[in-house]
N, C-alpha and C. Protein backbone atom coordinates (compact mmCIF):
# COMPACT_ATOMS: atom_id res chain seq x y z
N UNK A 1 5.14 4.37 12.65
CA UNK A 1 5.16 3.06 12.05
C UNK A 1 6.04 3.16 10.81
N UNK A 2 7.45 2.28 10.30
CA UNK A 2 7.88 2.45 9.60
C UNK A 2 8.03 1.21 9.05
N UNK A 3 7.39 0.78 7.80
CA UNK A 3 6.91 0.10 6.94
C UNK A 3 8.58 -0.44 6.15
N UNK A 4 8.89 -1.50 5.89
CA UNK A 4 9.72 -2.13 5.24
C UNK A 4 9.59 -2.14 3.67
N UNK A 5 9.91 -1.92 2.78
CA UNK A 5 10.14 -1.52 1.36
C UNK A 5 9.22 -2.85 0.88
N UNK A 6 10.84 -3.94 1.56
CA UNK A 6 10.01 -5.54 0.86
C UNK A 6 8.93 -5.95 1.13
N UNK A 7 8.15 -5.80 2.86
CA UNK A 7 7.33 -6.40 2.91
C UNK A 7 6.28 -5.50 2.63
N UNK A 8 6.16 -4.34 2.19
CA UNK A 8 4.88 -3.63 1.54
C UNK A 8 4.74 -3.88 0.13
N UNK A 9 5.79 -4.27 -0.28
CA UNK A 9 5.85 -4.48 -1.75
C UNK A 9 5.13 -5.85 -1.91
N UNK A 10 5.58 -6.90 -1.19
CA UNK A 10 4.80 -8.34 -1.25
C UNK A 10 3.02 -7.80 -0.58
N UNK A 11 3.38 -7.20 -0.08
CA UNK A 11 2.10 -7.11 0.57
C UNK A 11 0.66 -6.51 -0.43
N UNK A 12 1.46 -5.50 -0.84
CA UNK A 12 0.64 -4.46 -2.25
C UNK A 12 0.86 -5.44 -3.18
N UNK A 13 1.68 -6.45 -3.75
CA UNK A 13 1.41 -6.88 -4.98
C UNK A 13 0.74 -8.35 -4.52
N UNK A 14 0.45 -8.58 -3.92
CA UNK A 14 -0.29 -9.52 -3.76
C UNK A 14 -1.44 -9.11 -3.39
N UNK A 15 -2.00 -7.97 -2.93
CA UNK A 15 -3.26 -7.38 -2.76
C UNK A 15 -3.78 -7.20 -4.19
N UNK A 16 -2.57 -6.57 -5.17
CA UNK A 16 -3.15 -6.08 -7.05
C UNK A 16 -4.52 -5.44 -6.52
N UNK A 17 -4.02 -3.82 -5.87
CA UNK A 17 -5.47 -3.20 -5.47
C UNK A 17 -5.85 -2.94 -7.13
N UNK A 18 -5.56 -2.51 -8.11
CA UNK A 18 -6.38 -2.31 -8.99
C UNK A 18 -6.39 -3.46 -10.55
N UNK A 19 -5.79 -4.48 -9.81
CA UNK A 19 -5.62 -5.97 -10.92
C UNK A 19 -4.81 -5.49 -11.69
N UNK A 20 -3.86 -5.02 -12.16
CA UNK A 20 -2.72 -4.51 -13.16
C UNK A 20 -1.72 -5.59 -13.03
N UNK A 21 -1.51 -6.21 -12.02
CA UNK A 21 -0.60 -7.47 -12.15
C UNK A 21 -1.49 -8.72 -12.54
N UNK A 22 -2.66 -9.09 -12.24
CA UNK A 22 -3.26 -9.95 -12.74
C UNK A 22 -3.38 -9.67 -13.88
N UNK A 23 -3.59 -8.91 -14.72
CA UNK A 23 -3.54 -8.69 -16.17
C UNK A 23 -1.93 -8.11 -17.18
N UNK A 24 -0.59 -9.07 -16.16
CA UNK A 24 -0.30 -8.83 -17.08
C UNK A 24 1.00 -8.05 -17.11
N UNK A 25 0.39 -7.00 -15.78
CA UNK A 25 1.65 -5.82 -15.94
C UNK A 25 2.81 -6.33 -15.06
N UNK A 26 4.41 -5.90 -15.25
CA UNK A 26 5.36 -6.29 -14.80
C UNK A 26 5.11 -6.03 -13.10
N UNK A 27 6.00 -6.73 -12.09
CA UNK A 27 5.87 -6.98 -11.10
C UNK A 27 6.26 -5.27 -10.06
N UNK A 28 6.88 -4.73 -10.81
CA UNK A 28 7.15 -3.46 -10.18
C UNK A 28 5.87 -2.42 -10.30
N UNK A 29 5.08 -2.66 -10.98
CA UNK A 29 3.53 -1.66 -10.89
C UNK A 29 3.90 -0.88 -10.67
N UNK A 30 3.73 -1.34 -9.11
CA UNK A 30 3.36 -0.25 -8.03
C UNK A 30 4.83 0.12 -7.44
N UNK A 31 5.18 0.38 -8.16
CA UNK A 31 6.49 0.89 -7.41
C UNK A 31 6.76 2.04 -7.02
N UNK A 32 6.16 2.83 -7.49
CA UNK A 32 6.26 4.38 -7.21
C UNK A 32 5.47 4.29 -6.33
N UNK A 33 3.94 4.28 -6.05
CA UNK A 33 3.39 4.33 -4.79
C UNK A 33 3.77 3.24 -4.03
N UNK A 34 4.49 2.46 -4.10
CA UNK A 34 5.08 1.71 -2.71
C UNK A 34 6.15 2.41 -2.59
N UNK A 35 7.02 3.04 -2.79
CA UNK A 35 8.12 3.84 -2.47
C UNK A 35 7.55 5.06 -1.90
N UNK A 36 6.71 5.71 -1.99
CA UNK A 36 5.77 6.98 -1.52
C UNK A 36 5.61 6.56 -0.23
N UNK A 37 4.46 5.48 -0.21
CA UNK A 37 4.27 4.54 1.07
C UNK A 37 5.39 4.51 1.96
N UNK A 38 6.29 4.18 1.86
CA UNK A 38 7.10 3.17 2.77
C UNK A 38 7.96 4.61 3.47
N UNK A 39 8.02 5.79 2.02
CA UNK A 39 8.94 7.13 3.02
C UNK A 39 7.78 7.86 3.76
N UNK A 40 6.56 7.63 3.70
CA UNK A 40 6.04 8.37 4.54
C UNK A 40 5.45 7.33 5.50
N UNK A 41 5.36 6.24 5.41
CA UNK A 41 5.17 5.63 6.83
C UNK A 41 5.11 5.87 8.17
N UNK A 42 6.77 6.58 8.49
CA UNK A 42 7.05 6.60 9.64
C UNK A 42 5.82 7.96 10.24
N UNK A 43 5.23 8.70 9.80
CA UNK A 43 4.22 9.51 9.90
C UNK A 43 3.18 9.02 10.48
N UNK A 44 3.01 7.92 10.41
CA UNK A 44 1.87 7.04 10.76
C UNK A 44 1.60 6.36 11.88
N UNK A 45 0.66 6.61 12.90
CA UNK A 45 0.78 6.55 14.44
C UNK A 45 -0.35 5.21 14.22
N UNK A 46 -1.22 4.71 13.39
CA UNK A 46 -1.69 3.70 13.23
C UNK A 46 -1.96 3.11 12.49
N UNK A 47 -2.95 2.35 12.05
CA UNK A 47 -3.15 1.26 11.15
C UNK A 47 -4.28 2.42 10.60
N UNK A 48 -5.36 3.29 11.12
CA UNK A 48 -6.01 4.06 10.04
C UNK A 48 -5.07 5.10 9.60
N UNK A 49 -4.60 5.08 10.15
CA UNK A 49 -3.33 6.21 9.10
C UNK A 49 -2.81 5.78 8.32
N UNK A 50 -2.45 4.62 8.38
CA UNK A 50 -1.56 3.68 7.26
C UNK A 50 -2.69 4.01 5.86
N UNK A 51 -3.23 2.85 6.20
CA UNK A 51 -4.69 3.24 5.43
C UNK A 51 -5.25 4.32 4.61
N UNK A 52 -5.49 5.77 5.52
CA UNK A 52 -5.20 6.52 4.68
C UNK A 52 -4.17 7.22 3.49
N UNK A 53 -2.76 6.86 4.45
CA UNK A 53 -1.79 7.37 3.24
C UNK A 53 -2.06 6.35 2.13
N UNK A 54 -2.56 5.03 2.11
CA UNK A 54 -2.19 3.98 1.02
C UNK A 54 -3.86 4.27 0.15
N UNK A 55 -4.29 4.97 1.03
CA UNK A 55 -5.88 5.58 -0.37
C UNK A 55 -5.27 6.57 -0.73
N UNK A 56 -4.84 7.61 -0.24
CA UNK A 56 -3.98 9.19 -1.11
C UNK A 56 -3.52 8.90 -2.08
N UNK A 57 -2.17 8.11 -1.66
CA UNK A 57 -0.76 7.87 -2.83
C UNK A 57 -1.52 6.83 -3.63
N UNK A 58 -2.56 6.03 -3.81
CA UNK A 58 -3.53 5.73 -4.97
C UNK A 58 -3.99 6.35 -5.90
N UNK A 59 -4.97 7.44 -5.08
CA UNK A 59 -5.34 8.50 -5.68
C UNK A 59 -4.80 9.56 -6.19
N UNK A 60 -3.82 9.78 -5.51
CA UNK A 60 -2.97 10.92 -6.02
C UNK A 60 -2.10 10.25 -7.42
N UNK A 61 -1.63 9.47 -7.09
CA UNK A 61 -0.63 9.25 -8.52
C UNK A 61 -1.31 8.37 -9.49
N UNK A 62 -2.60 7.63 -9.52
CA UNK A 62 -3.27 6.94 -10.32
C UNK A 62 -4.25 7.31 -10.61
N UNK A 63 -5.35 8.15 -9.57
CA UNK A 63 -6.39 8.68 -9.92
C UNK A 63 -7.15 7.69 -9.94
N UNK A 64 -6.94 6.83 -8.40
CA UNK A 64 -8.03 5.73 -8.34
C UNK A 64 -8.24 5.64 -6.65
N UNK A 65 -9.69 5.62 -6.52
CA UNK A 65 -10.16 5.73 -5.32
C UNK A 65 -10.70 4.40 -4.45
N UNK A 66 -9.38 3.60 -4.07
CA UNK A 66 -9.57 2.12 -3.57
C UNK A 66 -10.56 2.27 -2.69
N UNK A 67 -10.83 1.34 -2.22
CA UNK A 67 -12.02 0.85 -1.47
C UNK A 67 -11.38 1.31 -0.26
N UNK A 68 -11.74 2.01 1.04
CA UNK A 68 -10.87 2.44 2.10
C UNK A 68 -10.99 0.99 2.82
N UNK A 69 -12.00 0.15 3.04
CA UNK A 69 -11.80 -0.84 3.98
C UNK A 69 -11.27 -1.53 3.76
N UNK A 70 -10.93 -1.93 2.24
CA UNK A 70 -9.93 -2.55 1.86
C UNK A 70 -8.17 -2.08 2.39
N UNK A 71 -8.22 -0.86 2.03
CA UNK A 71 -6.95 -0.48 2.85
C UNK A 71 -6.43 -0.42 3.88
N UNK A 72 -7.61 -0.27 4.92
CA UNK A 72 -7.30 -0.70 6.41
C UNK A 72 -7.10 -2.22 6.36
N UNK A 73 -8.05 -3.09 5.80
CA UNK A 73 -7.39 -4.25 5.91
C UNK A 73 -5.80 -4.67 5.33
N UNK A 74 -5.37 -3.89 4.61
CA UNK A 74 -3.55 -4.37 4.37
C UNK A 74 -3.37 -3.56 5.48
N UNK A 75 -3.38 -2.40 5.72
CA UNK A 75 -2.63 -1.62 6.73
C UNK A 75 -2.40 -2.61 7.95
N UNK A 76 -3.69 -3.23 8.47
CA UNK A 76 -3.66 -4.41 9.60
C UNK A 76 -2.46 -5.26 9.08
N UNK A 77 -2.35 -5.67 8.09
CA UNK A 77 -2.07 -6.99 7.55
C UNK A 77 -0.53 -6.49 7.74
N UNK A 78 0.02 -5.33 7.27
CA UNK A 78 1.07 -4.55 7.55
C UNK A 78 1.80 -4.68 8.66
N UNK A 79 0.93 -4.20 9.40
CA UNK A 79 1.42 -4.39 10.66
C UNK A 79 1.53 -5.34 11.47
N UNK A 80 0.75 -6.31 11.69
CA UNK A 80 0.78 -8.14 11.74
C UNK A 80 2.11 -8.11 11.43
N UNK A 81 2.75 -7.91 10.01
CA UNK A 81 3.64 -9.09 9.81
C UNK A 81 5.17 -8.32 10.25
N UNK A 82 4.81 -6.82 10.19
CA UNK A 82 5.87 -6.53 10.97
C UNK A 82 6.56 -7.20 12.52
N UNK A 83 5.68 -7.48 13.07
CA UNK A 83 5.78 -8.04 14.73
C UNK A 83 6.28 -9.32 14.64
């Protein structure tokens, strides 16, 4: 599955998994973990894989442990809008 730059980026900043754009912060946040995201995508044989890489590259570079069902739900949402 190889994830599009733009539409993960609309997709993650309109999710604001940890409200940093609702409060404020510039629109690129998440830019480093959406760039993480999107090169390791193609790794990803489904929507719980998606999912998992998008709880890692959370955790790993923020040190925040999103809600996983929340992440499967963008991962779905991901992939929806790819098609």
């Amino acid at each position: 599955m190889n994830i599009d730059i733009k539409l993960l980026t609309q997709v993650i900043n309109k999710w604001d998994p940890i409200g940093l754009l609702a409060g404020g912060a510039p629109e690129d946040e998440y830019s480093i973990e959406i760039r993480e995201i999107a090169q390791k995508s193609s790794l990803c044989n489904s929507e719980t894989d998606l999912a998992i890489l998008i709880f890692k590259v959370f955790n790993d570079k923020m040190g925040v442990k999103l809600n996983q069902l929340a992440c499967l739900n963008q991962a779905f949402k991901l992939n929806e809008y790819r098609k």
